[in-house]
N, C-alpha and C. Protein backbone atom coordinates (compact mmCIF):
# COMPACT_ATOMS: atom_id res chain seq x y z
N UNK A 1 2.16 -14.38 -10.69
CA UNK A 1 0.94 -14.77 -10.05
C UNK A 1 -0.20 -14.52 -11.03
N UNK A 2 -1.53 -15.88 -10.96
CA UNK A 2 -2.43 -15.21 -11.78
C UNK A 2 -3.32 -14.52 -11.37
N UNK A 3 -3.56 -13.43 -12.12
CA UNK A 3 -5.09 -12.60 -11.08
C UNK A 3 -5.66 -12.26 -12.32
N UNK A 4 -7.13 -12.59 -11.69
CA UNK A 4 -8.57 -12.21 -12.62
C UNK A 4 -8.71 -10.85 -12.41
N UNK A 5 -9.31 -10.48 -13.67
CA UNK A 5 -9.33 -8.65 -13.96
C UNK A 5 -10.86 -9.13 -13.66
N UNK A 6 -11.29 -8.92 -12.82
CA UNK A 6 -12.80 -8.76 -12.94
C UNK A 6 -13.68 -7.34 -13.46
N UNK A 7 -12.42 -6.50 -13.32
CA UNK A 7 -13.12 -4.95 -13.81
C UNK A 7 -13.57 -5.27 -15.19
N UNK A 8 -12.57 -5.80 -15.76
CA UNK A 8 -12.68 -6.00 -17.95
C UNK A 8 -13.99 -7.37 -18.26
N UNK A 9 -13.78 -7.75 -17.32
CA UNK A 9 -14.73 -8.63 -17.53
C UNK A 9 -16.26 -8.57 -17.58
N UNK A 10 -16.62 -7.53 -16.30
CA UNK A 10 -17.74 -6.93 -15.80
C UNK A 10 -18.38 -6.22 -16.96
N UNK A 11 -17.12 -5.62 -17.08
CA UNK A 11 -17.13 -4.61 -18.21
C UNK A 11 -17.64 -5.42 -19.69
N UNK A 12 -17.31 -6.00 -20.54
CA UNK A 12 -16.92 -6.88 -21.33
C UNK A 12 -18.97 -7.52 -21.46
N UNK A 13 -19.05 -8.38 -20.26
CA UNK A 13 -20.92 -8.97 -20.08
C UNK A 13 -21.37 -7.45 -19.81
N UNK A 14 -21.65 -6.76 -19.29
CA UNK A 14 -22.34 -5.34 -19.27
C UNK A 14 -22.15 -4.11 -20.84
N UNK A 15 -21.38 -4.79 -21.58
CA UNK A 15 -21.27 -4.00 -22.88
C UNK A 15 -22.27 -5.17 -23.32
N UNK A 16 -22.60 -6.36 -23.64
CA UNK A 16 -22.84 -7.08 -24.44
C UNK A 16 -24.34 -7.61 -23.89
N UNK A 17 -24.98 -7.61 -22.63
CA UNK A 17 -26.35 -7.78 -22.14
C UNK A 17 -26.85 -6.53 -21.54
N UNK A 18 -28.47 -6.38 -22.16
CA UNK A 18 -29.45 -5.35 -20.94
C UNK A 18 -29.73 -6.19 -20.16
N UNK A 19 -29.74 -5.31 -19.12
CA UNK A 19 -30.15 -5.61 -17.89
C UNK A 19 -31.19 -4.64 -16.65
N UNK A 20 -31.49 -4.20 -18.22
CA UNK A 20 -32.19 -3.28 -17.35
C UNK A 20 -33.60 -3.42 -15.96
N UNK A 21 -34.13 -5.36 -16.36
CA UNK A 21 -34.75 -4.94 -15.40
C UNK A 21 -34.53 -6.02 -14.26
N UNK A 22 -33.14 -6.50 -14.30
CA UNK A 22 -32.85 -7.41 -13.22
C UNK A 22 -32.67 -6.90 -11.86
N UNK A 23 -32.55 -7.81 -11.07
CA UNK A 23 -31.97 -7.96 -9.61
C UNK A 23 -30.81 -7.77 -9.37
N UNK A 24 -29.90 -7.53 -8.75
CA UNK A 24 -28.66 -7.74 -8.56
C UNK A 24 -28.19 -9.14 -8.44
N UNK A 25 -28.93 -9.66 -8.04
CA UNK A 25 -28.74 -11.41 -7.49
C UNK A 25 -29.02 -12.00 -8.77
N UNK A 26 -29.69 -12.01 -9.87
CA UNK A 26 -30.19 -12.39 -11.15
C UNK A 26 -28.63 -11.94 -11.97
N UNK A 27 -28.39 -10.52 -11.87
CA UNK A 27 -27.19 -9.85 -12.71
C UNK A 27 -26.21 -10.46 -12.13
N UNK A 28 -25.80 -11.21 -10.81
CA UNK A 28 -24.50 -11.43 -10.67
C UNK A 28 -24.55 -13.37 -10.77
N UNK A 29 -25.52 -13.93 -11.11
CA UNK A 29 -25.69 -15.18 -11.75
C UNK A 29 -25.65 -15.63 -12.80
N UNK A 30 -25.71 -14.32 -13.50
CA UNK A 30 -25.71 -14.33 -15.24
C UNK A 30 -24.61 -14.51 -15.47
N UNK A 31 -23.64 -13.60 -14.57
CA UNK A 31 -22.19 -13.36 -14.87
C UNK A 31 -21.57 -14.76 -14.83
N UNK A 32 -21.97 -15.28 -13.55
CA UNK A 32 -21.00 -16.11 -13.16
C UNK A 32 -21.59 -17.43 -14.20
N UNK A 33 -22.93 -17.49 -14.62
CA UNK A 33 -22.64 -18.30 -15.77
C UNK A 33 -21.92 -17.95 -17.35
N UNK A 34 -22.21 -16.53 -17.44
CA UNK A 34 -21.32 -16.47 -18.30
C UNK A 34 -19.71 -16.05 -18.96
N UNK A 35 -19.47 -15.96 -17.22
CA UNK A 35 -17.85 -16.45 -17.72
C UNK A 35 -17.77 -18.19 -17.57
N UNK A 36 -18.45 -19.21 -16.94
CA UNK A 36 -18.27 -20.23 -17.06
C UNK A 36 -18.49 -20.92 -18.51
N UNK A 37 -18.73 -19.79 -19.23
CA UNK A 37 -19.61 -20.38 -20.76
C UNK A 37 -18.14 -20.92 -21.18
N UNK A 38 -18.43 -22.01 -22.26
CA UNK A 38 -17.10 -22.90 -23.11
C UNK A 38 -16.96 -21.79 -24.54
N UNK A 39 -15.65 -21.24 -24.58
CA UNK A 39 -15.59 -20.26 -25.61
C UNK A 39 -14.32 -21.05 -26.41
N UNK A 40 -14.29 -20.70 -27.78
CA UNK A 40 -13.24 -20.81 -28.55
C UNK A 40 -11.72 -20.17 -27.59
N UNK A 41 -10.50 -21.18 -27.66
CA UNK A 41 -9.43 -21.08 -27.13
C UNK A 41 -8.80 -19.99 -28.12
N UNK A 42 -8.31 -18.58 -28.12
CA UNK A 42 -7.71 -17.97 -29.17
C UNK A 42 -5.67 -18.97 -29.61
N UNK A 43 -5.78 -19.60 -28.96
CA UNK A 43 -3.85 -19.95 -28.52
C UNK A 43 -4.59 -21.40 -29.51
N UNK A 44 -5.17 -22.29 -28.85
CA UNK A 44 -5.29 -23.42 -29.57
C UNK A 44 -6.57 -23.46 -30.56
N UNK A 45 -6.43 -23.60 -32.02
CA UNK A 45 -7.92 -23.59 -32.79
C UNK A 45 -8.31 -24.88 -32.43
N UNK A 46 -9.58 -24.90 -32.51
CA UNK A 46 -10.41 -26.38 -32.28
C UNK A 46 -10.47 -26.91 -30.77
N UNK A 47 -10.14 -25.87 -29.84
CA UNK A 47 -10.32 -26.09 -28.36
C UNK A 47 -11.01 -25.15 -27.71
N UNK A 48 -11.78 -25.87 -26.78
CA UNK A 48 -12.33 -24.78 -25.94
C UNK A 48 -11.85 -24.38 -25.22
N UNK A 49 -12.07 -23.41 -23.74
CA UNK A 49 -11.90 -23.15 -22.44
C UNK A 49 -13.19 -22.28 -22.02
N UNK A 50 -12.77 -22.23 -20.57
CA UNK A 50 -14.14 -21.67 -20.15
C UNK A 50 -14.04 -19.67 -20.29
N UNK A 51 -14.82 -19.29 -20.35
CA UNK A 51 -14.65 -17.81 -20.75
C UNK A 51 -13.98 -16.88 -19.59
N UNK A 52 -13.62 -17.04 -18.41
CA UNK A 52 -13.12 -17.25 -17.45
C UNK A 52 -11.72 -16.94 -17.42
N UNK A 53 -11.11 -17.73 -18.20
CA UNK A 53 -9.41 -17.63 -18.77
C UNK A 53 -8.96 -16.78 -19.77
N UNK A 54 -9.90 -16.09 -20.05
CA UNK A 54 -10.16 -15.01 -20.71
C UNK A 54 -9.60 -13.59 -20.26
N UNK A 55 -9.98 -13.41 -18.83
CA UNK A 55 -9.63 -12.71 -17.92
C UNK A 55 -8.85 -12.79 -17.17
N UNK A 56 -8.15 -13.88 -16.93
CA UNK A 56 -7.05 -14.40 -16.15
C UNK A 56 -5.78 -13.64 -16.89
N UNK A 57 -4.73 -12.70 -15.83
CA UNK A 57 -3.60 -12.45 -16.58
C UNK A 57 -2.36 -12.65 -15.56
N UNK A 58 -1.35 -13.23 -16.20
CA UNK A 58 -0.54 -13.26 -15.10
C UNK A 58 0.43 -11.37 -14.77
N UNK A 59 0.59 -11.35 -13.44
CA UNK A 59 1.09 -10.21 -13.02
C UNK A 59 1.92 -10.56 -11.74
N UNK A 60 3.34 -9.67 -12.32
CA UNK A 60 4.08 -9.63 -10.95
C UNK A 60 4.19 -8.64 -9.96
N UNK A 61 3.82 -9.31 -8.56
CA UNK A 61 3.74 -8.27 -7.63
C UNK A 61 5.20 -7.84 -6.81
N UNK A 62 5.72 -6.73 -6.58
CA UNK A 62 6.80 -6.41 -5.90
C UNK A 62 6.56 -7.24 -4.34
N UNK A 63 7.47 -7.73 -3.69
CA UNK A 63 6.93 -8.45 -2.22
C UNK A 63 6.85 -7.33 -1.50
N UNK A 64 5.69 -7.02 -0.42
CA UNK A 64 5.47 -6.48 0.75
C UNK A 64 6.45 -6.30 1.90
N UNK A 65 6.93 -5.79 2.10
CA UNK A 65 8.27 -5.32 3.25
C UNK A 65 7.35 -5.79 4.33
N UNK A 66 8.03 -6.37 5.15
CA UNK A 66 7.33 -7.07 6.96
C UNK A 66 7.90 -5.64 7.46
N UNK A 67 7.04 -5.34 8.35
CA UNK A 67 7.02 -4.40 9.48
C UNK A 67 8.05 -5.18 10.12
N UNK A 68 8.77 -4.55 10.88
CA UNK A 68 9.51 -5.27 12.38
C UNK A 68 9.48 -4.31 13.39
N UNK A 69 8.71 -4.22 14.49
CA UNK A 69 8.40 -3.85 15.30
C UNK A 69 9.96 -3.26 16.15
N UNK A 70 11.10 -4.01 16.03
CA UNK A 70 12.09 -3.20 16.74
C UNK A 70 12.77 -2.25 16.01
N UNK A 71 12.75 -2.37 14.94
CA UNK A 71 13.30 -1.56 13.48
C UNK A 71 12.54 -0.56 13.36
N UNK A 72 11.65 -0.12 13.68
CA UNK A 72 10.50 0.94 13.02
C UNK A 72 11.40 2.28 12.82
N UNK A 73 11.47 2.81 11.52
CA UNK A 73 11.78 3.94 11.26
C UNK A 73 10.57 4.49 10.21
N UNK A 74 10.34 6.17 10.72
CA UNK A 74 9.40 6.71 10.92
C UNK A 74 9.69 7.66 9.45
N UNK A 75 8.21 7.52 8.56
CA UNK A 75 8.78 7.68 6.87
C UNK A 75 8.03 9.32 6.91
N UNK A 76 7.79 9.53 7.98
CA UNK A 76 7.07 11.41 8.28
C UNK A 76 5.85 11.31 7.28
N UNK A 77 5.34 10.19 6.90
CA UNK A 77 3.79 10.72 6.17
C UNK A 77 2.75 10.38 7.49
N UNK A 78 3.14 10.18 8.56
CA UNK A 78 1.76 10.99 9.27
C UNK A 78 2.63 12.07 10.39
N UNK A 79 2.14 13.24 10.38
CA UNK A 79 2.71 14.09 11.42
C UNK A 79 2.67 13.81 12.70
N UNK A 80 2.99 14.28 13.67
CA UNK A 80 2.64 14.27 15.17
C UNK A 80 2.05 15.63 15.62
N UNK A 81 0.90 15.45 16.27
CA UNK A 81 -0.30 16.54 16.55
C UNK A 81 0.82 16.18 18.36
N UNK A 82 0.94 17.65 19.05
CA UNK A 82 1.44 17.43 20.31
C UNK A 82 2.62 16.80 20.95
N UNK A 83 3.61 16.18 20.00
CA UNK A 83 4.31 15.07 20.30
C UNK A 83 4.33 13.12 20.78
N UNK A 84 2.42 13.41 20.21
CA UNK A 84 2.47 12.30 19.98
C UNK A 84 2.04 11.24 19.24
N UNK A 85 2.43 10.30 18.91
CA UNK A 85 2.23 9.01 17.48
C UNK A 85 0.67 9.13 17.85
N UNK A 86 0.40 9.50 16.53
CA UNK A 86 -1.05 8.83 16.30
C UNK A 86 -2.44 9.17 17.23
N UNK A 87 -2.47 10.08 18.03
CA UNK A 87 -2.93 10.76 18.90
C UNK A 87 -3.40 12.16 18.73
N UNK A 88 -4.33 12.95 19.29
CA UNK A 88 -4.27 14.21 18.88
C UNK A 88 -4.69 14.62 20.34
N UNK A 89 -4.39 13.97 21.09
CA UNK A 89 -4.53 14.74 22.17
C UNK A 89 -3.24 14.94 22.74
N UNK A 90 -2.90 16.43 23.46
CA UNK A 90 -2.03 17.13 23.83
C UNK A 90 -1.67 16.57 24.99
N UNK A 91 -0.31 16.15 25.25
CA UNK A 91 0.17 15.45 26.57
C UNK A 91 0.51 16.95 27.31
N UNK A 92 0.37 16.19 28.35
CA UNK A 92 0.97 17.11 29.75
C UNK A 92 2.25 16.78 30.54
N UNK A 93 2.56 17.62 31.01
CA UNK A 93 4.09 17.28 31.60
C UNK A 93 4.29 16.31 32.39
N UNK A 94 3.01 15.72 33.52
CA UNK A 94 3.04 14.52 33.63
C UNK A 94 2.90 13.30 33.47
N UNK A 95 2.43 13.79 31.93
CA UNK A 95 2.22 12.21 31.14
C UNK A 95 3.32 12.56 30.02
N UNK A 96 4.13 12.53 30.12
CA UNK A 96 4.81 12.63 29.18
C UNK A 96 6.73 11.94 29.51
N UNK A 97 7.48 11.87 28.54
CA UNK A 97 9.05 11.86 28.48
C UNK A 97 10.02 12.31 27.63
N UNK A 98 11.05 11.95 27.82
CA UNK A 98 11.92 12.50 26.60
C UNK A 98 12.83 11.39 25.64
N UNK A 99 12.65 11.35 24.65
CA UNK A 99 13.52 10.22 23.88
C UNK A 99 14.95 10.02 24.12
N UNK A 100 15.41 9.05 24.71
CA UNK A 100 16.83 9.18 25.31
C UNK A 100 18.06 9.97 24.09
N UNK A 101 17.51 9.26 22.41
CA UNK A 101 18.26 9.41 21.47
C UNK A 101 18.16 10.92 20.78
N UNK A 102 17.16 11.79 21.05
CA UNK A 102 17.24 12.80 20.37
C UNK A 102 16.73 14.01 21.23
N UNK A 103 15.74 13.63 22.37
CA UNK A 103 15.40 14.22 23.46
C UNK A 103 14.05 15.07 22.95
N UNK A 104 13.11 14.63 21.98
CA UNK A 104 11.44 15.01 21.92
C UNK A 104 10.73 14.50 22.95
N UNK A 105 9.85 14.99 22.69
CA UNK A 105 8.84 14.90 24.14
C UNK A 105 8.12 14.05 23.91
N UNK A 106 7.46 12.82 24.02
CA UNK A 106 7.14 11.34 23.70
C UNK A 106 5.95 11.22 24.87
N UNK A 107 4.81 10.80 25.07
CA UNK A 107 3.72 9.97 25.90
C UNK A 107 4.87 8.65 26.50
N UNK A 108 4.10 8.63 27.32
CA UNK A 108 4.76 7.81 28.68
C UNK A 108 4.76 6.64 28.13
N UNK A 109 3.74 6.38 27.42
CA UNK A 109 3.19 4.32 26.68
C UNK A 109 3.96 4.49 25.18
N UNK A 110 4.68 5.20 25.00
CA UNK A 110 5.41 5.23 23.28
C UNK A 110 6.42 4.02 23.31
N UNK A 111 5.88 3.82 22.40
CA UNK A 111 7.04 2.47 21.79
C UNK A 111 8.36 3.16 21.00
N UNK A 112 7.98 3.94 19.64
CA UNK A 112 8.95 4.65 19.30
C UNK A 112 8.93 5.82 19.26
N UNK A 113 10.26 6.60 19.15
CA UNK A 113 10.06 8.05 19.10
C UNK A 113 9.84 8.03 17.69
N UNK A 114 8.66 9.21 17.54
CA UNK A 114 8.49 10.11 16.58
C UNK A 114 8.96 11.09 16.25
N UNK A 115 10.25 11.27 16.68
CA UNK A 115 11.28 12.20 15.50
C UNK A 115 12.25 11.39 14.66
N UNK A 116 12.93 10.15 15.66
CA UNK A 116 13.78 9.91 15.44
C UNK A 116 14.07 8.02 15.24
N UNK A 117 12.92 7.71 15.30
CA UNK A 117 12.35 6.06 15.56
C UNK A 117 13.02 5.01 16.39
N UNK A 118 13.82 6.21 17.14
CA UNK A 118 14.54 4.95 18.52
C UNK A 118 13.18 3.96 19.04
N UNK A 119 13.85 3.00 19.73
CA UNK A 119 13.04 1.90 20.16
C UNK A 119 13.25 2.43 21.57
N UNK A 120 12.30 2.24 22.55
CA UNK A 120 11.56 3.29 23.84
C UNK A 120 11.57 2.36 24.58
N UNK A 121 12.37 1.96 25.30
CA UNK A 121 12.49 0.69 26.16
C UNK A 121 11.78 1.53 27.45
């Protein structure tokens, strides 16, 4: 995939112009004309491109895992305050149940258990 480094770039017009007494709206028009500026191609001599492609690098991203809502298993980086997901308020014995699969004490509206990530029919 290609993605623009805009950090090196920023970087790159802010090493090379003052600006000391612009606008923000003035400083971010400058930019955008001067990455549109026509610069020497380093790959082809005697061609241009826009300064733009300059910054362009290709990078591969690992794919994003889909959640699945019936699958949820529980990776313990957030704790349970009381026995319950995401909550910090302390259930009471009548708002509360027990996970059929491991038998923690679970809020009445839990989808999964938080010990054990059964699905809470």
């Amino acid at each position: 995939m290609k993605v623009f480094n805009g950090k090196t770039a920023a970087d790159d017009y802010m090493s090379s112009h003052t600006l000391t007494f612009s606008t923000p709206e003035l400083t971010l028009t400058r930019f955008a004309f001067w990455l549109g500026d026509m610069v020497p191609d380093p790959k082809n001599p005697g061609q241009q491109m826009p300064r733009i492609m300059n910054f362009v690098e290709e990078k591969d991203f690992a794919p994003t895992p889909l959640v699945d809502d019936d699958t949820f298993v529980p990776t313990g980086a957030m704790k349970t305050m009381g026995g319950l997901y995401g909550s910090v308020n302390t259930s009471t014995e009548a708002n509360s149940k027990f996970c059929p699969e491991c038998g923690s004490k679970l809020s009445l509206v839990a989808k999964f258990c938080t010990e054990c990530g059964a699905n809470q029919d």
